[in-house]
N, C-alpha and C. Protein backbone atom coordinates (compact mmCIF):
# COMPACT_ATOMS: atom_id res chain seq x y z
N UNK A 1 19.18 45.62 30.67
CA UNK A 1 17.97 46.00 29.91
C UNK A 1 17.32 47.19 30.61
N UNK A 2 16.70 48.21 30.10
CA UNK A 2 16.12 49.18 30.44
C UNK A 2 14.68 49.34 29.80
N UNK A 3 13.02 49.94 29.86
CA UNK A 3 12.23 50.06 29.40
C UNK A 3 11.53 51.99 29.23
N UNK A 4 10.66 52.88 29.95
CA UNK A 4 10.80 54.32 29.41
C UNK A 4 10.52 55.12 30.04
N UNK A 5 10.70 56.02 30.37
CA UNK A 5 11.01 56.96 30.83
C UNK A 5 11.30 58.53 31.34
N UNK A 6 11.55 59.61 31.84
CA UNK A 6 12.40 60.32 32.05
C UNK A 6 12.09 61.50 32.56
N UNK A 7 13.17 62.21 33.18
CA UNK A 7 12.99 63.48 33.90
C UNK A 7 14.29 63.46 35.25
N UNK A 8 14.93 65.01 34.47
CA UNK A 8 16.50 64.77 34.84
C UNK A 8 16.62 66.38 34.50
N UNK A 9 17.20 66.90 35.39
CA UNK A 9 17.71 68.29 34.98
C UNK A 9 18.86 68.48 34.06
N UNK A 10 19.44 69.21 32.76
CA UNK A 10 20.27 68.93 32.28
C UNK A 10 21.26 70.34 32.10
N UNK A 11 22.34 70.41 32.08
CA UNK A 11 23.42 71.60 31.90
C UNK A 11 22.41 72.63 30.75
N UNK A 12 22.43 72.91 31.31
CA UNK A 12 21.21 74.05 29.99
C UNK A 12 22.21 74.86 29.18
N UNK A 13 22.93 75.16 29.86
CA UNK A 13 23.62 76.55 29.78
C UNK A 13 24.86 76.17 28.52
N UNK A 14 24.88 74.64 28.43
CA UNK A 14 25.87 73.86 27.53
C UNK A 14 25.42 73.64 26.58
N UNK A 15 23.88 73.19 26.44
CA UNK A 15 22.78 72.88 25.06
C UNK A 15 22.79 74.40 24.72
N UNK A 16 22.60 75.64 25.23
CA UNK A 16 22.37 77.20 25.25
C UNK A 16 23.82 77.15 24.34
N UNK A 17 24.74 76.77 24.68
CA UNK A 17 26.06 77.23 24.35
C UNK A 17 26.46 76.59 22.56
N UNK A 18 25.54 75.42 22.30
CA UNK A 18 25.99 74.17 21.52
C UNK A 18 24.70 74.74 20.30
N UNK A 19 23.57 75.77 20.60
CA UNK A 19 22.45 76.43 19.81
C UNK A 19 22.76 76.45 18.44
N UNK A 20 22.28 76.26 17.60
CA UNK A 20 22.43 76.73 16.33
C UNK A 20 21.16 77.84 16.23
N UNK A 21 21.22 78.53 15.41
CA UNK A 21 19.73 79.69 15.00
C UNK A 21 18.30 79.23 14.94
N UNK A 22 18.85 78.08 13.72
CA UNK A 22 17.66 77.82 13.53
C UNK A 22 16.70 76.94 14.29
N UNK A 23 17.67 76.11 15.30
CA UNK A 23 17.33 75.42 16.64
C UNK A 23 16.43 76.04 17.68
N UNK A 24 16.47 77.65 17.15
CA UNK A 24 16.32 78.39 18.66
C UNK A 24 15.27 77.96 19.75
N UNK A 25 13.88 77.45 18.49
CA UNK A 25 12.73 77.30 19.41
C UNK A 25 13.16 76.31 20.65
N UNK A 26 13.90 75.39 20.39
CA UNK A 26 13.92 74.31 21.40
C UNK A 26 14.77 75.00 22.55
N UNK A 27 15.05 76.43 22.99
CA UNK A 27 15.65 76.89 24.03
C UNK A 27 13.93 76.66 24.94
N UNK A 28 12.77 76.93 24.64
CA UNK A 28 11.85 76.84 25.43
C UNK A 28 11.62 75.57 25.96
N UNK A 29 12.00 74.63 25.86
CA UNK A 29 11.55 73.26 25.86
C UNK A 29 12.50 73.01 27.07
N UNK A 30 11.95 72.16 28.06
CA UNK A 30 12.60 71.62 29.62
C UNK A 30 13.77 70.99 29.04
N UNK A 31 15.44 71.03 29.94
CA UNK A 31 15.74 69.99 29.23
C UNK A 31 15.56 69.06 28.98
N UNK A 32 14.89 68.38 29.96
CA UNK A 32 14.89 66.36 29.87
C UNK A 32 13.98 66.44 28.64
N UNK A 33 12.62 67.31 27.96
CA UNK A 33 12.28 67.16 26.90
C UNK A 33 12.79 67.27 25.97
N UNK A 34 14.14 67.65 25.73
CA UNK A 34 14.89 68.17 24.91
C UNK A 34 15.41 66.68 24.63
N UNK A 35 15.72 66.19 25.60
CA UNK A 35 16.85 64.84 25.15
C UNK A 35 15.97 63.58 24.80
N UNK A 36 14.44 64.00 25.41
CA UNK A 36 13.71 62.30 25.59
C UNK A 36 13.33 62.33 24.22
N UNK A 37 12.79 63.71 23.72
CA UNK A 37 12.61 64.01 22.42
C UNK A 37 13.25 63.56 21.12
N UNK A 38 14.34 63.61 21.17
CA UNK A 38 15.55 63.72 20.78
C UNK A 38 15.54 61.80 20.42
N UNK A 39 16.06 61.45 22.08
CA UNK A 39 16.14 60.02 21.80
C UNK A 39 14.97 59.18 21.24
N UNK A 40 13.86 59.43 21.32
CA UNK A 40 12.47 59.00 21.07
C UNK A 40 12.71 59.39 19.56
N UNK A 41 12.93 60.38 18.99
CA UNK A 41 12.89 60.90 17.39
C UNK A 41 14.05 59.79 16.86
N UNK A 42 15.20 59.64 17.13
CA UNK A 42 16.18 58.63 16.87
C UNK A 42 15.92 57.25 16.68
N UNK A 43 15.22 56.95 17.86
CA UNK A 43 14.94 56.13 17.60
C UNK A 43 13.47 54.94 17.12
N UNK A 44 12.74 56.32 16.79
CA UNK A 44 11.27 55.85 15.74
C UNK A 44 12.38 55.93 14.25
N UNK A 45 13.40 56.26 13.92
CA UNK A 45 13.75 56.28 12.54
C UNK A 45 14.61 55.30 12.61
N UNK A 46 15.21 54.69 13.40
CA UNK A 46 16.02 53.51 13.90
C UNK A 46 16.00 52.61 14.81
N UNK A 47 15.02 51.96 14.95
CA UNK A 47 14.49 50.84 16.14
C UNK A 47 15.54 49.89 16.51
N UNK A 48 16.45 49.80 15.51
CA UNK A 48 17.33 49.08 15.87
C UNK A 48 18.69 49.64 16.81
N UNK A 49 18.75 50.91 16.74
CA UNK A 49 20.27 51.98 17.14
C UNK A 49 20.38 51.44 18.67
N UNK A 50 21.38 51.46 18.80
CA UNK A 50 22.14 51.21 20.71
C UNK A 50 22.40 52.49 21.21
N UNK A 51 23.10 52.72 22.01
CA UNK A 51 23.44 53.38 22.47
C UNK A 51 24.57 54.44 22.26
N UNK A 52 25.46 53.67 21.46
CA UNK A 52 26.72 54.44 20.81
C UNK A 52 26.37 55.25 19.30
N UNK A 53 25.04 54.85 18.80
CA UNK A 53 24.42 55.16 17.46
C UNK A 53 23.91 56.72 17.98
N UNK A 54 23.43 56.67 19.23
CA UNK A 54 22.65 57.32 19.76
C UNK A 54 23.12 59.30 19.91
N UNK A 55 24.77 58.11 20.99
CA UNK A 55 25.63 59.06 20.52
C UNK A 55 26.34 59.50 19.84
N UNK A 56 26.75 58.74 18.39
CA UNK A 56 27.25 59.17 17.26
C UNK A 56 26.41 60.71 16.74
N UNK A 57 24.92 60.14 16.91
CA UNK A 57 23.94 61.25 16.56
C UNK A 57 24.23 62.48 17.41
N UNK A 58 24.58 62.69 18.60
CA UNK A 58 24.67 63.77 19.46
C UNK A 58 25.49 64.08 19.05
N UNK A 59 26.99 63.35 18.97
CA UNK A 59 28.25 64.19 18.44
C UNK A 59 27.63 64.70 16.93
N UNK A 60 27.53 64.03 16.26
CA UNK A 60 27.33 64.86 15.03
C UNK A 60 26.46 66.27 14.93
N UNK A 61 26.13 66.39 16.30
CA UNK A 61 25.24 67.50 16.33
C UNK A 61 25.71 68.86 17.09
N UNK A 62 27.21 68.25 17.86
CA UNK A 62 27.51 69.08 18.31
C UNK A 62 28.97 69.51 17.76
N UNK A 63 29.33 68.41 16.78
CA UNK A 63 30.25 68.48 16.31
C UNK A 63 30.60 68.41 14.47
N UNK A 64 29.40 68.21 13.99
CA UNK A 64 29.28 68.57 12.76
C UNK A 64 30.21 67.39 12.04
N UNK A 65 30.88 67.81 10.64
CA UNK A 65 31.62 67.18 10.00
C UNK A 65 32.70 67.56 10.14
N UNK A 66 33.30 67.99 11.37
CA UNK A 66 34.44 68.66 11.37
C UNK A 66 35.66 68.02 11.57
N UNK A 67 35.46 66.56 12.14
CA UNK A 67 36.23 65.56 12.72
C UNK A 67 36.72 64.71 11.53
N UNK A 68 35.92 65.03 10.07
CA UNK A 68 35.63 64.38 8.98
C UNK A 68 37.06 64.81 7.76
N UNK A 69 36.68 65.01 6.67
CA UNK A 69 38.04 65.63 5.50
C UNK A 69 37.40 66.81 5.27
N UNK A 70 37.98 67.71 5.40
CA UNK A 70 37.60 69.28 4.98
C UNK A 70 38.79 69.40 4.05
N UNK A 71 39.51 68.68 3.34
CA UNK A 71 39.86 68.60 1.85
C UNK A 71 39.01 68.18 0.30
N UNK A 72 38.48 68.88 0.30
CA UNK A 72 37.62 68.59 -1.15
C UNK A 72 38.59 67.53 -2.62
N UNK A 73 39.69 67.52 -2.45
CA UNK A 73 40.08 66.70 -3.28
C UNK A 73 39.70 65.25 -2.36
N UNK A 74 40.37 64.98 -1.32
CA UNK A 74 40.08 63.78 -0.55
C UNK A 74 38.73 63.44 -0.22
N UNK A 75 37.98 64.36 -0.16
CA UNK A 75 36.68 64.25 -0.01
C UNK A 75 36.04 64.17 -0.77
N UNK A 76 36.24 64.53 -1.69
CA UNK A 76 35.75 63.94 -3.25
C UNK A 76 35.88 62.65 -3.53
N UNK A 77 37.26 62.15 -3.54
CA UNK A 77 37.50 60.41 -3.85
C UNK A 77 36.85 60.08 -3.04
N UNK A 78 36.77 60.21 -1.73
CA UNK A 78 36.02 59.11 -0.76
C UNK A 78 34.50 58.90 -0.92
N UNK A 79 33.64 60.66 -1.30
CA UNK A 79 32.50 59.98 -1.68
C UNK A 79 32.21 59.21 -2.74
N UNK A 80 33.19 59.67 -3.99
CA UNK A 80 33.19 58.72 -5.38
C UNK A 80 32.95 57.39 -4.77
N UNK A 81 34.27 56.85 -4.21
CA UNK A 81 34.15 55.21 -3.90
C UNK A 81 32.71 54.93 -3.03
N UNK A 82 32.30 55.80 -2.03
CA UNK A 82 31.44 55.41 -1.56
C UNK A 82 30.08 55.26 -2.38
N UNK A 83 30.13 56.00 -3.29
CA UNK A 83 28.91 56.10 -4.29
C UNK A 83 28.86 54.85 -4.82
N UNK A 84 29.94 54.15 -5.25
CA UNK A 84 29.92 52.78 -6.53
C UNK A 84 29.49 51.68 -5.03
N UNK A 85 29.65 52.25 -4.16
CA UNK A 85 29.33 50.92 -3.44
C UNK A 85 27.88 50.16 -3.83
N UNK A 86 27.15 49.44 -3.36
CA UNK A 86 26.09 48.38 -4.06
C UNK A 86 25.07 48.27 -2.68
N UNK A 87 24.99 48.57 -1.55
CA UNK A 87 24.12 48.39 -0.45
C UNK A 87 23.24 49.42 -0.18
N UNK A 88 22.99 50.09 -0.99
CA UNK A 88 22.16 51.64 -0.51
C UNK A 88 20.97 50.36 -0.29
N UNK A 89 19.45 51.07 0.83
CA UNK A 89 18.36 50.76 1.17
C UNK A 89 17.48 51.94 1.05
N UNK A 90 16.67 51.66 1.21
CA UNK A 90 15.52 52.90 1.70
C UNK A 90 15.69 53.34 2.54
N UNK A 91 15.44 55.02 3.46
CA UNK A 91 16.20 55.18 4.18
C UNK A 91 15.77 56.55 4.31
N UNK A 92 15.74 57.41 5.47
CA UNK A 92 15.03 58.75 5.51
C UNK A 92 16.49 59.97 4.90
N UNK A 93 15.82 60.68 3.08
CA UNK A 93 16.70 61.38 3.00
C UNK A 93 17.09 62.45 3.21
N UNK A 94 17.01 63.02 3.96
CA UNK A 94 17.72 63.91 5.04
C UNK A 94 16.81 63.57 6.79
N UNK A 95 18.25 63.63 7.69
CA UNK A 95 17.96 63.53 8.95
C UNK A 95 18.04 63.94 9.97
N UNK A 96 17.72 65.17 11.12
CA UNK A 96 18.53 66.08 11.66
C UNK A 96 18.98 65.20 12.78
N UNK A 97 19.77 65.85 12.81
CA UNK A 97 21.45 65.03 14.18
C UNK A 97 20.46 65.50 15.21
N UNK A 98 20.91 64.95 16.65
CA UNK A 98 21.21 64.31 17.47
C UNK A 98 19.91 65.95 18.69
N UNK A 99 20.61 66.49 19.35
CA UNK A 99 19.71 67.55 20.51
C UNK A 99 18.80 68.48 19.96
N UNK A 100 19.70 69.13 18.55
CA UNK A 100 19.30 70.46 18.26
C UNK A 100 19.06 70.37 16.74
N UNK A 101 19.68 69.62 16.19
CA UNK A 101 19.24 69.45 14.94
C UNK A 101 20.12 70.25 14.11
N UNK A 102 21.45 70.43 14.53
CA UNK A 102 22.42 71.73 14.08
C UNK A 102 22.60 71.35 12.63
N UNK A 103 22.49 70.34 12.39
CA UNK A 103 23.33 69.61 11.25
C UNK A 103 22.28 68.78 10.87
N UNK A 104 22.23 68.13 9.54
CA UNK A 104 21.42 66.89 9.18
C UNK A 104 22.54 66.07 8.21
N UNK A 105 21.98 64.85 8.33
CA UNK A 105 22.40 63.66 6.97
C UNK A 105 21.58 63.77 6.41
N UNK A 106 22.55 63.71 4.93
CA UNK A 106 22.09 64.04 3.81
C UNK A 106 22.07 62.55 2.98
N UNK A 107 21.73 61.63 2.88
CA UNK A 107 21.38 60.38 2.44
C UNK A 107 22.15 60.36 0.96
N UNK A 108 23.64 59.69 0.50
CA UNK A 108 23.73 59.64 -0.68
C UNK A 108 23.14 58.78 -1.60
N UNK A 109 21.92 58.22 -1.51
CA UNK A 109 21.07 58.06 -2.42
C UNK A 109 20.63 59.16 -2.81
N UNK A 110 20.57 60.17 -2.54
CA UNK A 110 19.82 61.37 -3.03
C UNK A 110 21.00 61.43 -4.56
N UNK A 111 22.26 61.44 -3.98
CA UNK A 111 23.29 62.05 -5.38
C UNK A 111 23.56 60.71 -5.68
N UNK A 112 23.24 59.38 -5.99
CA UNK A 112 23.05 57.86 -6.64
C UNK A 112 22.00 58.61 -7.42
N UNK A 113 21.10 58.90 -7.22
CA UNK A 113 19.63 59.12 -7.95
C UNK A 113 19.60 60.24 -9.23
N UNK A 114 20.30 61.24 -8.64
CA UNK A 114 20.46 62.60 -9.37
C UNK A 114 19.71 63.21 -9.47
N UNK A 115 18.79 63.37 -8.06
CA UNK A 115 18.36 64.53 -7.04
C UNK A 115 19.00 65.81 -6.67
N UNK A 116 20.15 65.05 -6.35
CA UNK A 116 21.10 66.39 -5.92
C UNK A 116 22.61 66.16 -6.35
N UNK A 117 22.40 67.19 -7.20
CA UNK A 117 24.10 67.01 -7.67
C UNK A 117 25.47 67.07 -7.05
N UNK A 118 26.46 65.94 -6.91
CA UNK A 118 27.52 65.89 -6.53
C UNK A 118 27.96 66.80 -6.12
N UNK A 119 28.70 67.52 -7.03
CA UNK A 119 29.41 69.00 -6.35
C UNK A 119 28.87 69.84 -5.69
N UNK A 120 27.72 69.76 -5.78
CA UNK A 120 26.67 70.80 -4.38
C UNK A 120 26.94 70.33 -2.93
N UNK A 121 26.78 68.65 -2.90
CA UNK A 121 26.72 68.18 -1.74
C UNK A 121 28.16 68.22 -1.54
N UNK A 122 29.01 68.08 -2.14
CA UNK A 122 30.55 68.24 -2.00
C UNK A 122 30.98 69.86 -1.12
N UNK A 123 30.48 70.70 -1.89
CA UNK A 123 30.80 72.07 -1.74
C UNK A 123 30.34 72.44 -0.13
N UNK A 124 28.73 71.87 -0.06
CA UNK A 124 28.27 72.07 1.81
C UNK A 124 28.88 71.38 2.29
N UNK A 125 29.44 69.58 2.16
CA UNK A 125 30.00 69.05 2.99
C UNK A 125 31.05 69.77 3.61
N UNK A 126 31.84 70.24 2.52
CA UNK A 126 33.54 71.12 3.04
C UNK A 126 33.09 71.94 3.72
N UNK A 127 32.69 72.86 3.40
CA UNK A 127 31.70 74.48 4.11
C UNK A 127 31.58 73.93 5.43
N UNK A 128 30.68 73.08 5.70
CA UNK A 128 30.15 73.15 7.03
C UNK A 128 31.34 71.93 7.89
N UNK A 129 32.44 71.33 7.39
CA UNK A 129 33.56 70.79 8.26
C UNK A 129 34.38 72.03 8.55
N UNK A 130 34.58 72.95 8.21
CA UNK A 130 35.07 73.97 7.85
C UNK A 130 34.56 75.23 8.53
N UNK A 131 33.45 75.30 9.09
CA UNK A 131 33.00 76.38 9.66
C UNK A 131 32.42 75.81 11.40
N UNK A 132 32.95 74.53 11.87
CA UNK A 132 32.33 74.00 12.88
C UNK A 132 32.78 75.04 14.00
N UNK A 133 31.92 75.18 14.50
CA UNK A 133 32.56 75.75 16.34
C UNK A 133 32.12 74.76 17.42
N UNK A 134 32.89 73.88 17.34
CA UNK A 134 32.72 72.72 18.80
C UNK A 134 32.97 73.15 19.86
N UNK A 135 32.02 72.10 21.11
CA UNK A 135 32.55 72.54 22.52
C UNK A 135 33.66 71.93 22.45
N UNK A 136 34.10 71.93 24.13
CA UNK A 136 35.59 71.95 24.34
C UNK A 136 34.92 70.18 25.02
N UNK A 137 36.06 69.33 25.13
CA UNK A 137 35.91 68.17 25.09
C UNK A 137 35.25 67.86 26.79
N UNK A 138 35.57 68.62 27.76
CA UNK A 138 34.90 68.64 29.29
C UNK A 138 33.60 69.17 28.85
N UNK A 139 32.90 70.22 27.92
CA UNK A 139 32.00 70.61 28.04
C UNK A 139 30.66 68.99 26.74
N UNK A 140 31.55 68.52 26.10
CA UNK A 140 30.84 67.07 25.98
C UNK A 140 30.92 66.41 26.87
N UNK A 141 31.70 65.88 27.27
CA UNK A 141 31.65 64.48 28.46
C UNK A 141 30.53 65.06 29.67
N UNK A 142 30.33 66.37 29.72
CA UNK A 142 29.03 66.79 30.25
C UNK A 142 27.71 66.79 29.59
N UNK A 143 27.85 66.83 28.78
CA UNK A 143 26.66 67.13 27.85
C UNK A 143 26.49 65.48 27.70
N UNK A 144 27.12 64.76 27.29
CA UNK A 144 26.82 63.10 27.13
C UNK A 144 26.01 62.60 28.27
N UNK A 145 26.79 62.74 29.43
CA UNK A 145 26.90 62.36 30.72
C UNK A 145 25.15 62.71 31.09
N UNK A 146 24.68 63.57 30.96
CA UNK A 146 23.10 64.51 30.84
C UNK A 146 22.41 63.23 29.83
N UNK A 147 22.67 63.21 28.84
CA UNK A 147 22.04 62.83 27.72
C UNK A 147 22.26 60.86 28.55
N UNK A 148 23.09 60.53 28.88
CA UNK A 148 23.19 59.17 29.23
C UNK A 148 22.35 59.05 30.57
N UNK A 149 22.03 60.18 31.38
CA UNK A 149 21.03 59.58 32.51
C UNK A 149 19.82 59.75 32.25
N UNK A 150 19.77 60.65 31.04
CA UNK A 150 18.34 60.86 30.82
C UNK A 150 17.82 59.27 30.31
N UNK A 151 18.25 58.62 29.53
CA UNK A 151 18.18 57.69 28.23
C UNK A 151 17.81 56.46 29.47
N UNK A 152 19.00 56.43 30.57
CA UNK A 152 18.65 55.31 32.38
C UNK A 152 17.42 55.91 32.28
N UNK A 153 16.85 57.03 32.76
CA UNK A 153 15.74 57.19 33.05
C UNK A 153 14.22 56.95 32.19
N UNK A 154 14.58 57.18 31.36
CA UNK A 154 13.25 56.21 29.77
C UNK A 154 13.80 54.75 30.07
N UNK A 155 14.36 53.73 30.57
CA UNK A 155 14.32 52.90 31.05
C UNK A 155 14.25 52.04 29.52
N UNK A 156 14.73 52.43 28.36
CA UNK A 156 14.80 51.65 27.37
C UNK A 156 15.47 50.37 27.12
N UNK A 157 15.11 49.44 26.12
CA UNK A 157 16.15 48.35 25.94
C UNK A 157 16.69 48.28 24.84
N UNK A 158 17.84 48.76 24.69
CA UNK A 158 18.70 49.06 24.30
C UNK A 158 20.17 48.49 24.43
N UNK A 159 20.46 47.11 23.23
CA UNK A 159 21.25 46.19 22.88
C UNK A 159 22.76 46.35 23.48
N UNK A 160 23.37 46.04 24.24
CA UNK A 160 24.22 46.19 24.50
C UNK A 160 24.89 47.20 25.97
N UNK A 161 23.87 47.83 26.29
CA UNK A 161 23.95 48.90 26.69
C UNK A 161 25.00 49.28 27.66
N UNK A 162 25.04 48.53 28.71
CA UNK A 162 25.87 48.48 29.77
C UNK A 162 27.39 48.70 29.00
N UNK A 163 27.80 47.51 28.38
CA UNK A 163 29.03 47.04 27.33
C UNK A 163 28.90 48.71 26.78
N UNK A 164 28.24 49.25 26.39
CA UNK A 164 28.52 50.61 25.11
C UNK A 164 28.83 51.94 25.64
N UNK A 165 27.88 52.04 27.08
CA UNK A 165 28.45 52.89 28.14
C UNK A 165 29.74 53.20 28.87
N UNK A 166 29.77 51.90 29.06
CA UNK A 166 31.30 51.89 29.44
C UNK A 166 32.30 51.92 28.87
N UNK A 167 31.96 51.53 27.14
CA UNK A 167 33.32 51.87 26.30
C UNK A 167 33.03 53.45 26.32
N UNK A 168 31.94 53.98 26.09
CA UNK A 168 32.42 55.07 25.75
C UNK A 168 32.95 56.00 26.80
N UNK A 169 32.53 56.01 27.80
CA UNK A 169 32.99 56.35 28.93
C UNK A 169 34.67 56.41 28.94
N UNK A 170 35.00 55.14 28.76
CA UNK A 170 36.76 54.89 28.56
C UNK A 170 37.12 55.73 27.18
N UNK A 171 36.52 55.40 25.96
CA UNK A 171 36.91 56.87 25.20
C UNK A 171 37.37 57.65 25.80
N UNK A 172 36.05 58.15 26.16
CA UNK A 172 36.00 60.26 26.54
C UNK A 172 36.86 60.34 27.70
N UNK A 173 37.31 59.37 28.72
CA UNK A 173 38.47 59.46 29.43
C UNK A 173 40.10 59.46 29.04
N UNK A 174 39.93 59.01 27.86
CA UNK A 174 41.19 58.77 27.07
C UNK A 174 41.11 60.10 26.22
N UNK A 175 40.15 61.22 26.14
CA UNK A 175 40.14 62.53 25.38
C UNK A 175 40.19 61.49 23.96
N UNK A 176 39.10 60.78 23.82
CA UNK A 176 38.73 60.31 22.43
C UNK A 176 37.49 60.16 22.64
N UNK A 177 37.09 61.00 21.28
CA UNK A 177 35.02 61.52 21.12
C UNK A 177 34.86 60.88 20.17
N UNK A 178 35.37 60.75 19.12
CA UNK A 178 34.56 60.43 17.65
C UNK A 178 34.63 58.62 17.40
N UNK A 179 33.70 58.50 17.14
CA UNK A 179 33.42 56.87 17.06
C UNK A 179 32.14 56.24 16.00
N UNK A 180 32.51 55.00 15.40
CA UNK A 180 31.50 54.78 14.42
C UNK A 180 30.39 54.37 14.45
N UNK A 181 29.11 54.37 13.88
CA UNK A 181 28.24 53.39 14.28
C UNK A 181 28.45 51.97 15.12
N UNK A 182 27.70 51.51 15.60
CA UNK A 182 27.68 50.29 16.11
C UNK A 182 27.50 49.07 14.96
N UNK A 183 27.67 48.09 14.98
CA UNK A 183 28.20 47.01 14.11
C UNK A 183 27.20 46.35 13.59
N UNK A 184 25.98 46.58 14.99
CA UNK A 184 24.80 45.68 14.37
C UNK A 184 24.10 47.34 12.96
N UNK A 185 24.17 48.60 13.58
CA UNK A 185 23.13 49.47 13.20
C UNK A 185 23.77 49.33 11.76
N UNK A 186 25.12 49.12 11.59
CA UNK A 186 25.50 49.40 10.10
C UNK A 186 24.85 47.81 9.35
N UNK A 187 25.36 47.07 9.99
CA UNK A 187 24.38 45.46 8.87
C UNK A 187 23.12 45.97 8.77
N UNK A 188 22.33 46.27 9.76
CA UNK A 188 20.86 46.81 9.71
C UNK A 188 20.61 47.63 8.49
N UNK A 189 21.40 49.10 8.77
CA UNK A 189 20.67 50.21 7.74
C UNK A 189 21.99 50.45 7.03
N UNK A 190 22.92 49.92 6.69
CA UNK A 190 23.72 50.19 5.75
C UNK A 190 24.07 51.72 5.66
N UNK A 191 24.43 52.46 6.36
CA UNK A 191 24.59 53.96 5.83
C UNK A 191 25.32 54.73 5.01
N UNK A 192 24.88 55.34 4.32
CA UNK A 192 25.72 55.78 3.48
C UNK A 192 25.14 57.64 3.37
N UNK A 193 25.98 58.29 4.02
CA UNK A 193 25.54 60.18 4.60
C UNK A 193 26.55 60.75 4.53
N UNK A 194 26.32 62.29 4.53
CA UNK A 194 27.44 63.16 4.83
C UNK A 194 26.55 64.16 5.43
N UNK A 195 27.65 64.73 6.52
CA UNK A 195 26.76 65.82 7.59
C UNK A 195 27.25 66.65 6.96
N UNK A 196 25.67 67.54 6.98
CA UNK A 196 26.41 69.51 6.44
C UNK A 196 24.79 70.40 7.07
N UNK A 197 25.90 71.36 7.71
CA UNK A 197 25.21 72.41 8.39
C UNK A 197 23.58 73.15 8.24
N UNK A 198 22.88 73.11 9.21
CA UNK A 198 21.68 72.84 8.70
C UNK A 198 21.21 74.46 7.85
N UNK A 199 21.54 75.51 8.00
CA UNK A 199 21.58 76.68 7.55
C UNK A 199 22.04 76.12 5.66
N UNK A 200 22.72 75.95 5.85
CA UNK A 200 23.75 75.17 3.94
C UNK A 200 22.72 74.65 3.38
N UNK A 201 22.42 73.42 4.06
CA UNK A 201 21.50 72.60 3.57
C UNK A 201 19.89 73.15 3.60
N UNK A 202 19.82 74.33 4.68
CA UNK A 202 18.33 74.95 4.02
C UNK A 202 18.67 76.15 2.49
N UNK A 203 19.56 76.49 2.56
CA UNK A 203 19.52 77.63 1.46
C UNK A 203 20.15 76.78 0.19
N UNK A 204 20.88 75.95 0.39
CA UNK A 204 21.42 75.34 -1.11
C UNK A 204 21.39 74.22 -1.31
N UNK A 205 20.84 73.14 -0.76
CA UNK A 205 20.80 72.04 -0.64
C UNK A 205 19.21 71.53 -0.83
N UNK A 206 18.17 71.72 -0.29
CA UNK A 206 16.61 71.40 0.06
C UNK A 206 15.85 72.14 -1.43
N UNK A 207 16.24 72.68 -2.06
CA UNK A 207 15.73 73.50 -3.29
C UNK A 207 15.61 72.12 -4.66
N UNK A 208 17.03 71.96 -4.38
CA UNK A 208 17.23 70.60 -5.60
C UNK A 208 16.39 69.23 -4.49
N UNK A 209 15.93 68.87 -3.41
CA UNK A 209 15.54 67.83 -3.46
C UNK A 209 14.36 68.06 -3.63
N UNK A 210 13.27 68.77 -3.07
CA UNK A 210 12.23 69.55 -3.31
C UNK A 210 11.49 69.80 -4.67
N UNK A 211 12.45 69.27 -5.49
CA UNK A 211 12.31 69.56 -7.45
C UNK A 211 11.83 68.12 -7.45
């Protein structure tokens, strides 16, 4: 169990490297504010998230949808089926990922509702799997590694924690990054998202939810 926390110097030069544009302001910000921020924002929208949720959110931020189908036929069926599914909740619709905010979820209740039309969110999803520039897999397991002592240091309690650290740890030693929510966060909030680039989603995406 852990309770809160923090203050930790962090690879700057790797968050500097991982920037998106529209992120820029947060180059002024210390790192450890960068991450406590970060984890504190995560988790006022998810009280329930562990630790691996935490970092699902970071990868998706540093890694976009790129790990995802950047085939628009396949990516099409998969959101179809995911659409007929029956568990959508209430739920914040759009959410920015994880340090920098490179990327957001885009909540498919928005295209259940017909807020935002299918093939729009289809078209950014591909675009932005498709245009990712990820770090190199040593320059995450650093960037995590930052982000995981900061999170010791907020002294949070956070379900599992020990157990979630250490798997992931064995991942990213095995050169395996991408991993799913945690088991309780999906019974909890049911998710149902697709990440697309936060630039996409300000110029063609935020117009139709905004209506």
């Amino acid at each position: 169990m852990m309770s809160r926390h923090v203050s930790i110097p962090l690879c700057l030069s790797l968050l500097l490297s991982l920037l998106h544009p529209l992120s820029a302001q947060a180059i002024d910000l210390p790192a450890d504010s960068i991450i406590r921020a970060s984890v504190e924002r995560i988790l006022a929208l998810h009280p329930e998230a562990s630790l691996q949720d935490i970092y699902k959110s970071c990868l998706q931020d540093a890694f976009g949808p790129g790990h995802l189908i950047p085939d628009p036929a396949r990516a099409k069926r998969y959101l179809l089926e995911e659409l007929a599914e029956d568990d959508y909740l209430p739920t914040n619709a759009v959410e920015a990922t994880g340090l920098q905010g490179n990327y957001v979820r885009i909540d498919l209740a928005l295209v259940k509702d017909g807020r935002l039309p299918l093939d729009e969110l289809l078209s950014a999803f591909v675009e932005s799997a498709n245009s990712v520039e990820a770090p190199s897999l040593d320059d995450w397991r650093c960037q995590w590694n930052e982000v995981v002592r900061v999170v010791e240091e907020m002294q949070l309690s956070l379900p599992g924690y020990e157990q979630e650290k250490a798997q992931i740890a064995a991942w990213l030693a095995q050169g395996e990054y991408v991993l799913h929510h945690s088991d309780h966060y999906t019974a909890v909030y049911h998710p149902h998202y697709r990440i697309v680039n936060r630039r996409i989603y300000e110029e063609r995406l935020k117009p139709f939810i905004q209506q």
